[in-house]
C-alpha atoms as a PDB file:
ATOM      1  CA  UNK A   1     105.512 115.616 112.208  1.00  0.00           C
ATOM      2  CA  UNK A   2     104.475 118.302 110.672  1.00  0.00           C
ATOM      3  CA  UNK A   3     103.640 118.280 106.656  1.00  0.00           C
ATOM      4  CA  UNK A   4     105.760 119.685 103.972  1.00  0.00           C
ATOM      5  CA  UNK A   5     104.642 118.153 101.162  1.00  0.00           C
ATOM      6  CA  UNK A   6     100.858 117.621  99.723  1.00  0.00           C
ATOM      7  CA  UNK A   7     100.008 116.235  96.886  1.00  0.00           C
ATOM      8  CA  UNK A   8      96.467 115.159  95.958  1.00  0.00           C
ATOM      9  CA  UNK A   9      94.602 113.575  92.705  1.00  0.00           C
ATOM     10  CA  UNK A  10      98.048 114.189  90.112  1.00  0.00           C
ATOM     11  CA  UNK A  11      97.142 113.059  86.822  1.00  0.00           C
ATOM     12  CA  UNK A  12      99.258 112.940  83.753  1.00  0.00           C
ATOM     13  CA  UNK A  13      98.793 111.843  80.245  1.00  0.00           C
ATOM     14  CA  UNK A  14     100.265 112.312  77.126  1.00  0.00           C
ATOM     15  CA  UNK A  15      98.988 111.971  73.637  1.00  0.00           C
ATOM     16  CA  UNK A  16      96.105 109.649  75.849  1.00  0.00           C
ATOM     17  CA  UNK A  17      98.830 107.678  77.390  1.00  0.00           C
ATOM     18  CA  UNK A  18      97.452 107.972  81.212  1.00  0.00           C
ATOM     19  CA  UNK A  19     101.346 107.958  82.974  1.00  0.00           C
ATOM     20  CA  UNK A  20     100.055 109.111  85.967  1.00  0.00           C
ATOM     21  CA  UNK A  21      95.858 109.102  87.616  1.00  0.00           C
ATOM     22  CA  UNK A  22      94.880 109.995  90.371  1.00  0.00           C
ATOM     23  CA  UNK A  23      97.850 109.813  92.959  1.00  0.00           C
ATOM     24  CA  UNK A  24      98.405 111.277  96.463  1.00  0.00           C
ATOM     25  CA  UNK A  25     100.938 111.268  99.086  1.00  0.00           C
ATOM     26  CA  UNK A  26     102.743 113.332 101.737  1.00  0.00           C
ATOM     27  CA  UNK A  27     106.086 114.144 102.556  1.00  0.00           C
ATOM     28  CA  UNK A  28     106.310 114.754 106.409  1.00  0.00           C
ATOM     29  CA  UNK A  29     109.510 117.272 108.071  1.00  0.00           C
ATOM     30  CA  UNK A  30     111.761 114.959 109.936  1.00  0.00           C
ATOM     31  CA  UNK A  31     110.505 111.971 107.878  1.00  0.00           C
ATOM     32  CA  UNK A  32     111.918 109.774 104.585  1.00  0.00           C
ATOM     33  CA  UNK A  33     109.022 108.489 102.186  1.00  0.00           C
ATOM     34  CA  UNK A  34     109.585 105.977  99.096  1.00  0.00           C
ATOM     35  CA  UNK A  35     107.843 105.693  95.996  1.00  0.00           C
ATOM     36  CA  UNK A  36     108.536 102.307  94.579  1.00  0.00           C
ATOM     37  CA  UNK A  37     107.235 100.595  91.372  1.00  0.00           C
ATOM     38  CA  UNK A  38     108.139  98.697  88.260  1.00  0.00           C
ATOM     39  CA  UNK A  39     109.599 100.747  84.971  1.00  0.00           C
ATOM     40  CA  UNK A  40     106.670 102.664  83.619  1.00  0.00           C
ATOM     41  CA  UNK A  41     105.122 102.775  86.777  1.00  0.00           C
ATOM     42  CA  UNK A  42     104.824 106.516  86.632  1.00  0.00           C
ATOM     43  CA  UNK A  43     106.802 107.219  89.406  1.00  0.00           C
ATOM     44  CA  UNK A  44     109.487 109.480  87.382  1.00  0.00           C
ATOM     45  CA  UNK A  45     106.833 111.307  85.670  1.00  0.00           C
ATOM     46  CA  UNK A  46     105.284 112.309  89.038  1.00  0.00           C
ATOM     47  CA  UNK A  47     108.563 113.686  90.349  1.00  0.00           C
ATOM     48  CA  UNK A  48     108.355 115.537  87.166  1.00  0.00           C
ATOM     49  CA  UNK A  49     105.320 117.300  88.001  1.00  0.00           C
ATOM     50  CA  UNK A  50     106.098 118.168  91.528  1.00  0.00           C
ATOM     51  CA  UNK A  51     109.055 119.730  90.982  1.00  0.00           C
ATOM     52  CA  UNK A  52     107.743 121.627  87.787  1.00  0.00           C
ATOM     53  CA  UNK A  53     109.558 119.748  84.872  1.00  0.00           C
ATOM     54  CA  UNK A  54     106.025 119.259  83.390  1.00  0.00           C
ATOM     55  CA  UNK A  55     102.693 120.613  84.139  1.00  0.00           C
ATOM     56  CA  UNK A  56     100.216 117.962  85.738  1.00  0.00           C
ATOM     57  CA  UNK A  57      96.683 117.916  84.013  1.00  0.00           C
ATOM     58  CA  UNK A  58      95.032 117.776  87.598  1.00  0.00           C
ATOM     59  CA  UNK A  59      96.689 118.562  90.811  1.00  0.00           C
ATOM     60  CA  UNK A  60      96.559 120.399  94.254  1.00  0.00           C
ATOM     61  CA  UNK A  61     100.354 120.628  95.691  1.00  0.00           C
ATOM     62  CA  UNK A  62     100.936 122.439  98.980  1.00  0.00           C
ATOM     63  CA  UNK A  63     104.356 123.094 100.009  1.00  0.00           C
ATOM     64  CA  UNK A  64     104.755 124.214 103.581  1.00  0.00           C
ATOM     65  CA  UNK A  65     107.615 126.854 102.372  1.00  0.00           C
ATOM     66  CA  UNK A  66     110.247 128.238 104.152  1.00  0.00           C
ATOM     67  CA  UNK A  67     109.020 131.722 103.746  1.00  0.00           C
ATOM     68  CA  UNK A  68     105.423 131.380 103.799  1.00  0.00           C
ATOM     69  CA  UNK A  69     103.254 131.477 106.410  1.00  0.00           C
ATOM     70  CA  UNK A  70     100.362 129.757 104.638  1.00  0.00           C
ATOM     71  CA  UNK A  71     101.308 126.281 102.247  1.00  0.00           C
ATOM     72  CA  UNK A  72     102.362 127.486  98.362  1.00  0.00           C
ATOM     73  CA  UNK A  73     100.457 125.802  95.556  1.00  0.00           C
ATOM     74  CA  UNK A  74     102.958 124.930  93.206  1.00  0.00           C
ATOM     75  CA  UNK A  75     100.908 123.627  90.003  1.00  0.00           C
ATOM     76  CA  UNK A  76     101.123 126.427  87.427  1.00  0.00           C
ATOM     77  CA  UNK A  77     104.828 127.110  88.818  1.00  0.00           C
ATOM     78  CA  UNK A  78     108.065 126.816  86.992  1.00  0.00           C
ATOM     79  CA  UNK A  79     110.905 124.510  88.160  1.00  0.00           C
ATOM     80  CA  UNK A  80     112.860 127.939  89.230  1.00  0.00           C
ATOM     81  CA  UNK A  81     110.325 129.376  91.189  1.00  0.00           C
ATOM     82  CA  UNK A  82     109.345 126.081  93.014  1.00  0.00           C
ATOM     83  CA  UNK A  83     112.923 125.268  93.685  1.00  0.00           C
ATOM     84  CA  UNK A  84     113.538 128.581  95.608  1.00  0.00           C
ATOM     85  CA  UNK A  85     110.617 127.968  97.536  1.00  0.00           C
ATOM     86  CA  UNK A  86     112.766 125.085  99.001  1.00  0.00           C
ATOM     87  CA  UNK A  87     112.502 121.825  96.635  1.00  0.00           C
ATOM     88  CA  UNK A  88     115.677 120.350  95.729  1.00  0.00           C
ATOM     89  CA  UNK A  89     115.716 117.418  93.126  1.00  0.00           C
ATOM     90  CA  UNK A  90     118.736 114.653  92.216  1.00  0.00           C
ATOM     91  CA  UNK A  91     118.015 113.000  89.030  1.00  0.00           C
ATOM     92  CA  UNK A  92     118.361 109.162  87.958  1.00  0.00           C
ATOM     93  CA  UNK A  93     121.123 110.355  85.416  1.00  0.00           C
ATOM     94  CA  UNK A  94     123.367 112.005  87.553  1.00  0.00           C
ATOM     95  CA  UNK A  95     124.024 115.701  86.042  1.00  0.00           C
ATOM     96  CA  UNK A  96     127.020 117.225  87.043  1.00  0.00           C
ATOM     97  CA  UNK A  97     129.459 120.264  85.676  1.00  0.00           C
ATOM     98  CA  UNK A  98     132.254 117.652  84.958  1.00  0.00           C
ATOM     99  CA  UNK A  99     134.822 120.531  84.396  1.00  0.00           C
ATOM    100  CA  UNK A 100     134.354 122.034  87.252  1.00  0.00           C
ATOM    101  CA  UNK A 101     135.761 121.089  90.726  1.00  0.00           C
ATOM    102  CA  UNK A 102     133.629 119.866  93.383  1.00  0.00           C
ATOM    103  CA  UNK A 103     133.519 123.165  95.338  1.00  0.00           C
ATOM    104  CA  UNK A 104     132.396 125.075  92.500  1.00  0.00           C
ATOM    105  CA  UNK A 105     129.752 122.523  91.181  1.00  0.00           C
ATOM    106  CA  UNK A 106     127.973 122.940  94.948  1.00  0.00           C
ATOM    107  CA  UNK A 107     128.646 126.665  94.674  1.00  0.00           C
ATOM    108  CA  UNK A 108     126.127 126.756  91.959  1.00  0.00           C
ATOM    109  CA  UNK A 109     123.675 125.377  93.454  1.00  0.00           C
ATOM    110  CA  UNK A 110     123.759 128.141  96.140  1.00  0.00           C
ATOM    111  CA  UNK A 111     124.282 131.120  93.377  1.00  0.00           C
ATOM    112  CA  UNK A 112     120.998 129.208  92.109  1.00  0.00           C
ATOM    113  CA  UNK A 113     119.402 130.294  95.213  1.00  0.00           C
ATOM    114  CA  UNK A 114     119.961 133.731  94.870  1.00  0.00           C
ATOM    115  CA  UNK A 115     118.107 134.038  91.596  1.00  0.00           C
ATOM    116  CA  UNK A 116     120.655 134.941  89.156  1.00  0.00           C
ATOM    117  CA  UNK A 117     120.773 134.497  85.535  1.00  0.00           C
ATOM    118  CA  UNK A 118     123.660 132.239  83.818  1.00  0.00           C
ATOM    119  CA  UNK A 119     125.243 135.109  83.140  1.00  0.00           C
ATOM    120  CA  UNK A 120     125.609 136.562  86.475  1.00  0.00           C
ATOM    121  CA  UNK A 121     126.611 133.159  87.869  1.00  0.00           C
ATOM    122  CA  UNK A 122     129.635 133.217  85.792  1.00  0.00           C
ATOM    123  CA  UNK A 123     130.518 136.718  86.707  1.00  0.00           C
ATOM    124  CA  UNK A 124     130.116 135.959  90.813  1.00  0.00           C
ATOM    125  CA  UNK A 125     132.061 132.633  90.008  1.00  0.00           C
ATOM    126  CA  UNK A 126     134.862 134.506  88.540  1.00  0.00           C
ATOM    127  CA  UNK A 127     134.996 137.444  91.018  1.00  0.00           C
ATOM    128  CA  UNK A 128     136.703 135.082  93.754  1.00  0.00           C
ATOM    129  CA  UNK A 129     137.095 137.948  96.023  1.00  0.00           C
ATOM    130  CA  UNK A 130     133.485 138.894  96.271  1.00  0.00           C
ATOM    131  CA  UNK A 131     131.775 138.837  99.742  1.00  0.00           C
ATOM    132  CA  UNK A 132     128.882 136.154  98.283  1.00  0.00           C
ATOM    133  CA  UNK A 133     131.480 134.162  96.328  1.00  0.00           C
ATOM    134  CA  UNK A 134     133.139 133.430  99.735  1.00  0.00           C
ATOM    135  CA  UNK A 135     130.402 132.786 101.907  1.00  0.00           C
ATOM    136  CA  UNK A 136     129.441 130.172  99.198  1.00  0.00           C
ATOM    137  CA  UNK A 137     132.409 128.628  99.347  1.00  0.00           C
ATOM    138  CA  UNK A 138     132.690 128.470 102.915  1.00  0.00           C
ATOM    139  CA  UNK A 139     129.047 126.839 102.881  1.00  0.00           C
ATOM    140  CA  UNK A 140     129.872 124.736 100.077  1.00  0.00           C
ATOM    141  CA  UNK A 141     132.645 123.000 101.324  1.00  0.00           C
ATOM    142  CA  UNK A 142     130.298 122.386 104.620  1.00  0.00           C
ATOM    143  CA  UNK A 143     128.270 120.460 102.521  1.00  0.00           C
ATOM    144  CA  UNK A 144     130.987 118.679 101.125  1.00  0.00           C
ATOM    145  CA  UNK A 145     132.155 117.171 104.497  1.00  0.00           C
ATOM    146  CA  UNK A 146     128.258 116.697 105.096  1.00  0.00           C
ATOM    147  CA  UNK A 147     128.502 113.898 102.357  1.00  0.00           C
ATOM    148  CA  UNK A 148     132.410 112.735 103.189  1.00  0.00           C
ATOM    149  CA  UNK A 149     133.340 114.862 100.040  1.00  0.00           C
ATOM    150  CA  UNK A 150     135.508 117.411 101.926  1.00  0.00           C
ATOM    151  CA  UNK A 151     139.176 115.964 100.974  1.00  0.00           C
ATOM    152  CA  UNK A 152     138.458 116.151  97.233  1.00  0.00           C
ATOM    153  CA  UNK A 153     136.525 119.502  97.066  1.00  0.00           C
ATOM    154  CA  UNK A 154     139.129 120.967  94.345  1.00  0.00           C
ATOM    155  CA  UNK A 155     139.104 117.642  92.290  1.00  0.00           C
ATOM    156  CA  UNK A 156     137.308 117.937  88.597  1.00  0.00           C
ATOM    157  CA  UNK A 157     133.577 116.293  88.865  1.00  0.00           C
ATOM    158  CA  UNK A 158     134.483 115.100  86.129  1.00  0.00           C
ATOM    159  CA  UNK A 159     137.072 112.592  87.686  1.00  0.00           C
ATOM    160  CA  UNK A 160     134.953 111.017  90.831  1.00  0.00           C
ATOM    161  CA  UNK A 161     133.271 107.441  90.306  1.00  0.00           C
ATOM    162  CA  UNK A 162     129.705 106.588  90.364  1.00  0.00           C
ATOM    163  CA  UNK A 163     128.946 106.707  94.346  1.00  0.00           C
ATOM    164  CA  UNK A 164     130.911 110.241  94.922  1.00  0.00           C
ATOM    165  CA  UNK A 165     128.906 111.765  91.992  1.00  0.00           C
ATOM    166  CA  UNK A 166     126.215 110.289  93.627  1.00  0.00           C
ATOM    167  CA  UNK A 167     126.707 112.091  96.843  1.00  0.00           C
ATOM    168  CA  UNK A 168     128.143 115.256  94.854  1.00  0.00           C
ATOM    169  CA  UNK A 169     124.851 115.555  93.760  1.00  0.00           C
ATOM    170  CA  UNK A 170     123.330 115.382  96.872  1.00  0.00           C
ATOM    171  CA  UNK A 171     125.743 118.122  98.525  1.00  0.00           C
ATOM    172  CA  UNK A 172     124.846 120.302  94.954  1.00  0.00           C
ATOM    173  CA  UNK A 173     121.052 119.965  96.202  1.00  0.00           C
ATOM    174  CA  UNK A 174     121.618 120.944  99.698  1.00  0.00           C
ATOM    175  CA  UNK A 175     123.080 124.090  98.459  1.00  0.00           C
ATOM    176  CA  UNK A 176     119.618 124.900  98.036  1.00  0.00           C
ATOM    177  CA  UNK A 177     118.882 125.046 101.625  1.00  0.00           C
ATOM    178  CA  UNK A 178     115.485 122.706 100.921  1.00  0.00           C
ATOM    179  CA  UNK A 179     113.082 122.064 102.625  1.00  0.00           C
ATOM    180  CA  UNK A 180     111.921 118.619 101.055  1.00  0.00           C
ATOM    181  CA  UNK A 181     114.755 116.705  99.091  1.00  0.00           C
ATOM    182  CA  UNK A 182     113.633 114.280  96.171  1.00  0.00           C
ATOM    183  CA  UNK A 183     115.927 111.702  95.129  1.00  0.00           C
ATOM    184  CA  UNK A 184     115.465 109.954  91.779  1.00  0.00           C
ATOM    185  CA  UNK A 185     117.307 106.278  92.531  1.00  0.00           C
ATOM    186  CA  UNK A 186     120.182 107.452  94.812  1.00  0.00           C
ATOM    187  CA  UNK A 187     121.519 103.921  95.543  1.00  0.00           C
ATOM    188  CA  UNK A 188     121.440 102.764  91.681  1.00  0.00           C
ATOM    189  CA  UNK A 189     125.101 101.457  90.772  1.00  0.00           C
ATOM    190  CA  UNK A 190     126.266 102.137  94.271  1.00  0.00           C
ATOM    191  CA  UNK A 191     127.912  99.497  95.850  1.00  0.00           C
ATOM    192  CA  UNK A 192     127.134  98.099  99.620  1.00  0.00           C
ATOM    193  CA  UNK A 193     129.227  99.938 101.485  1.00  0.00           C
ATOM    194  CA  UNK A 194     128.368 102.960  99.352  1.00  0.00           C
ATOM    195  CA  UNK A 195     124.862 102.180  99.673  1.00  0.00           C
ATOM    196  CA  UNK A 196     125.558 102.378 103.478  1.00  0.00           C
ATOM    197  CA  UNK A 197     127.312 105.605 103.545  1.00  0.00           C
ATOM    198  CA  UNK A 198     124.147 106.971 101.629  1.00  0.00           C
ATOM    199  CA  UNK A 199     121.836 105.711 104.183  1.00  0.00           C
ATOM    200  CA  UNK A 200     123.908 107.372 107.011  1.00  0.00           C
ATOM    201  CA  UNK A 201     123.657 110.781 104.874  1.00  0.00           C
ATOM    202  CA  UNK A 202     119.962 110.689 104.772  1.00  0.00           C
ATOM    203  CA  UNK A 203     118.879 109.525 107.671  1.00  0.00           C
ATOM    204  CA  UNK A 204     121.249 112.327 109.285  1.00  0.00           C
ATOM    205  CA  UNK A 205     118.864 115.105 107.195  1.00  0.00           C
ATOM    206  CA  UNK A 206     115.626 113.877 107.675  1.00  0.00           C
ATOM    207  CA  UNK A 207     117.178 114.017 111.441  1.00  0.00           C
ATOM    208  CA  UNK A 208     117.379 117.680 111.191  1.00  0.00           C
ATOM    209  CA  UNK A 209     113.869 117.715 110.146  1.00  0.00           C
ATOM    210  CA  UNK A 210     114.034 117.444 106.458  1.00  0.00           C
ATOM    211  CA  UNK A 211     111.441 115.826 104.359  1.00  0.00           C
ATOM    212  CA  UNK A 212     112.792 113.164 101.861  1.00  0.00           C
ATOM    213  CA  UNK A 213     110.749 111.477  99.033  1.00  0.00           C
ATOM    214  CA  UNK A 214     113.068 109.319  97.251  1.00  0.00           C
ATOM    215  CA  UNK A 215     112.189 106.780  94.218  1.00  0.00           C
ATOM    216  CA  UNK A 216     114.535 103.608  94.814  1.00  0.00           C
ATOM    217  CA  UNK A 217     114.176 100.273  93.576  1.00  0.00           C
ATOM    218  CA  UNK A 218     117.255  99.026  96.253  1.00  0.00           C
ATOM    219  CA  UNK A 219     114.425  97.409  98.257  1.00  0.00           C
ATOM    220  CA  UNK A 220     117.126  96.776 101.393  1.00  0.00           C
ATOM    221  CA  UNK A 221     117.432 100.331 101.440  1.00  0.00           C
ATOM    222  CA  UNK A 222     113.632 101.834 101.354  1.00  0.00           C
ATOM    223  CA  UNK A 223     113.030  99.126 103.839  1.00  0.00           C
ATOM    224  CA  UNK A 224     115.670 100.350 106.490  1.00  0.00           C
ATOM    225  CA  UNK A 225     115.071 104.116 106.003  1.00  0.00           C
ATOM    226  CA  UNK A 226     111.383 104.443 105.078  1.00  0.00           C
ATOM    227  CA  UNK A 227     108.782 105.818 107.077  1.00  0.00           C
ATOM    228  CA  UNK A 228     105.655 105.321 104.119  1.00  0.00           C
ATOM    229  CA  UNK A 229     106.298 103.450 101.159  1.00  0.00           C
ATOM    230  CA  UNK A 230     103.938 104.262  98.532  1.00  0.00           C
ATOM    231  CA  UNK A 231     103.744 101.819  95.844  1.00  0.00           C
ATOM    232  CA  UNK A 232     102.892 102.469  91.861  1.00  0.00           C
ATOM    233  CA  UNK A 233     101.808 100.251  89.429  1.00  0.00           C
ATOM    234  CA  UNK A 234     100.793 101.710  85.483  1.00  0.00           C
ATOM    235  CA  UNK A 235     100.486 104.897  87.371  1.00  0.00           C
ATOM    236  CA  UNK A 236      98.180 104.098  90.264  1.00  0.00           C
ATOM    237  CA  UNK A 237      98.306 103.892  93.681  1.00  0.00           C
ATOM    238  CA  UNK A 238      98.523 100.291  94.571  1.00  0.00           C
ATOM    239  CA  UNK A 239      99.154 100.540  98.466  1.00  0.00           C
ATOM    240  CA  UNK A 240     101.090 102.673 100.668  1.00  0.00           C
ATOM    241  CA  UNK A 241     102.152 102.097 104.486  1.00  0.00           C
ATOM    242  CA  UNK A 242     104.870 101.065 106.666  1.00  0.00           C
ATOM    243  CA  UNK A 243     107.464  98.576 105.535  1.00  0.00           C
ATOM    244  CA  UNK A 244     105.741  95.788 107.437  1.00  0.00           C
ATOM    245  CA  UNK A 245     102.702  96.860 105.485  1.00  0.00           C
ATOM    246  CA  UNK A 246     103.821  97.168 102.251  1.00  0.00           C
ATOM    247  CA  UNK A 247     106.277  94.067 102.472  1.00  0.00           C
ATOM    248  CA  UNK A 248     103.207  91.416 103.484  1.00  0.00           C
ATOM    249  CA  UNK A 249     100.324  93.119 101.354  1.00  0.00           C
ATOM    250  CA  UNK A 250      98.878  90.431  99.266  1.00  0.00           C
ATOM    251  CA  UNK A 251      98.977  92.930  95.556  1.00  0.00           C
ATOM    252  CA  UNK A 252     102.285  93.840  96.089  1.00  0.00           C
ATOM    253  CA  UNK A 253     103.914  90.472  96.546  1.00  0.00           C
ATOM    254  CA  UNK A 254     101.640  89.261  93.782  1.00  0.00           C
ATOM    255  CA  UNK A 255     102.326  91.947  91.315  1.00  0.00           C
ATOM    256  CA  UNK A 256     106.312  92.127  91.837  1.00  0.00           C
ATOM    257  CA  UNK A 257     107.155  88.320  93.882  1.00  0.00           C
ATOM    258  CA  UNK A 258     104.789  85.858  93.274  1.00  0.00           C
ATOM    259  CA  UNK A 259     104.745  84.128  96.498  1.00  0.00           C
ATOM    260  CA  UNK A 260     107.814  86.114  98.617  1.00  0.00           C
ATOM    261  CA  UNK A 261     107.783  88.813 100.663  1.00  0.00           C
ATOM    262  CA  UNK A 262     108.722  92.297  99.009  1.00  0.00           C
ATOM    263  CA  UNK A 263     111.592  92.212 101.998  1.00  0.00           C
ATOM    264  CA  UNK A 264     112.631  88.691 101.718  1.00  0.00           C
ATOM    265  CA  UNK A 265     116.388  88.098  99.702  1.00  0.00           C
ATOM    266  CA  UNK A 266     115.836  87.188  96.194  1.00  0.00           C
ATOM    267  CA  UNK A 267     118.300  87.571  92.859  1.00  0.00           C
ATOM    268  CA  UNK A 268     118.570  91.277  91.838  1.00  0.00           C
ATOM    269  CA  UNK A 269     115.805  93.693  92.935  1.00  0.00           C
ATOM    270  CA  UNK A 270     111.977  95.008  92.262  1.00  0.00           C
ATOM    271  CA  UNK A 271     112.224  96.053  88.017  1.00  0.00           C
ATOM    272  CA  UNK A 272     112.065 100.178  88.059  1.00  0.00           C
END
């Protein structure tokens, strides 16, 4: 598999607070990584600086871009330009246009795309009968049925529960035609048979060669789906490897379990 995502020695502090130091990982086409870790464990703040909420102190990113036919360095870039190089980001607090029906919320994602101002979104939203609007449409409602959405594309946002904003979200992203997808706890509140649907819907994209990093403390889930778990702890690297790895290394089940393994059923799940 080839590599979309690089990142190597990310460090973040603020006001002397080290959040992140030092970390590196890959996100591989075709493959689903997980970054899991206790609350303060950094692992938010990272996403952060990937996706160019926050500049990094330290870092060399290389995104293998659509586009480009050499990887893009994307410290020093703003969240617009690295998202239309092909990053797509769901958040932990799900942020949707609740007044707007589902259709239209994944529509803006793909006016997004196209690099237009807030102002010129509105306008192409409004013009119903323009050429773009359409094709938008037509591709938003694709990725509506991607996520099992399709039947209530003209419902408010505003009116779906937890899991279908969830996966609203997720079809919103994919508007973006990205290249790697990052998902901020995508199973949080969901339910078990939600939980499953959401599995179905990812493994399905990193099928088609999409790279997923996803934070998740649903510890069922990252060990089903994940290829690499990489594991934080006060914003180090404690481990990373394959489930089996992770699951039976000797820091992880003494910082989170004790004496269990990371994959054995317990009350609740890993603190995030």
């Amino acid at each position: 598999m080839s590599t979309t995502l690089s990142v190597q020695n990310l460090s973040k502090s603020f006001a002397g607070l080290k959040a992140v130091q030092k970390m590196s990982l890959e996100a591989k086409a075709g493959e689903i990584a997980a970054v899991i870790g206790p609350n303060g464990a950094g692992k938010t703040t990272l996403f952060n600086c990937i996706t160019g909420a926050i500049q990094p102190d330290q870092a060399e990113i290389k995104l293998s871009a659509q586009d480009a036919k050499q990887p893009v360095l994307l410290q020093r870039k703003s969240m617009e330009e690295i998202a239309r190089l092909g990053v797509a980001r769901t958040f932990q607090q799900v942020r949707l246009f609740d007044s707007l029906s589902l259709v239209d919320n994944v529509v803006l994602g793909g006016l997004y795309r196209h690099q237009l101002g807030w102002g010129e979104i509105l306008v192409d939203r409004l013009g119903r009968g323009a050429r773009r609007h359409r094709a938008l449409r037509t591709q938003a409602e694709q990725y509506l049925r991607r996520v099992g959405l399709q039947d209530q594309r003209y419902e408010l946002a505003g009116n779906l529960d937890h899991g279908n904003r969830r996966r609203l979200e997720i079809a919103r992203a994919l508007a973006g035609h990205p290249v790697l997808l990052l998902l901020d706890e995508p199973a949080a509140g969901l339910n078990r048979i939600e939980t499953d649907r959401l599995t179905e819907i990812l493994a399905g994209l990193s099928g088609e060669g999409m790279a997923i990093l996803l934070i998740e403390h649903d510890m069922k889930l990252v060990m089903r789906i994940a290829s690499r778990i990489y594991v934080m702890d006060h914003g180090e690297l404690l481990t990373c490897g394959s489930a089996d790895e992770v699951a039976s290394d000797a820091r992880v089940i003494e910082a989170y379990l004790g004496s269990r393994r990371l994959d054995e059923p317990r009350v609740g799940h890993v603190a995030g």
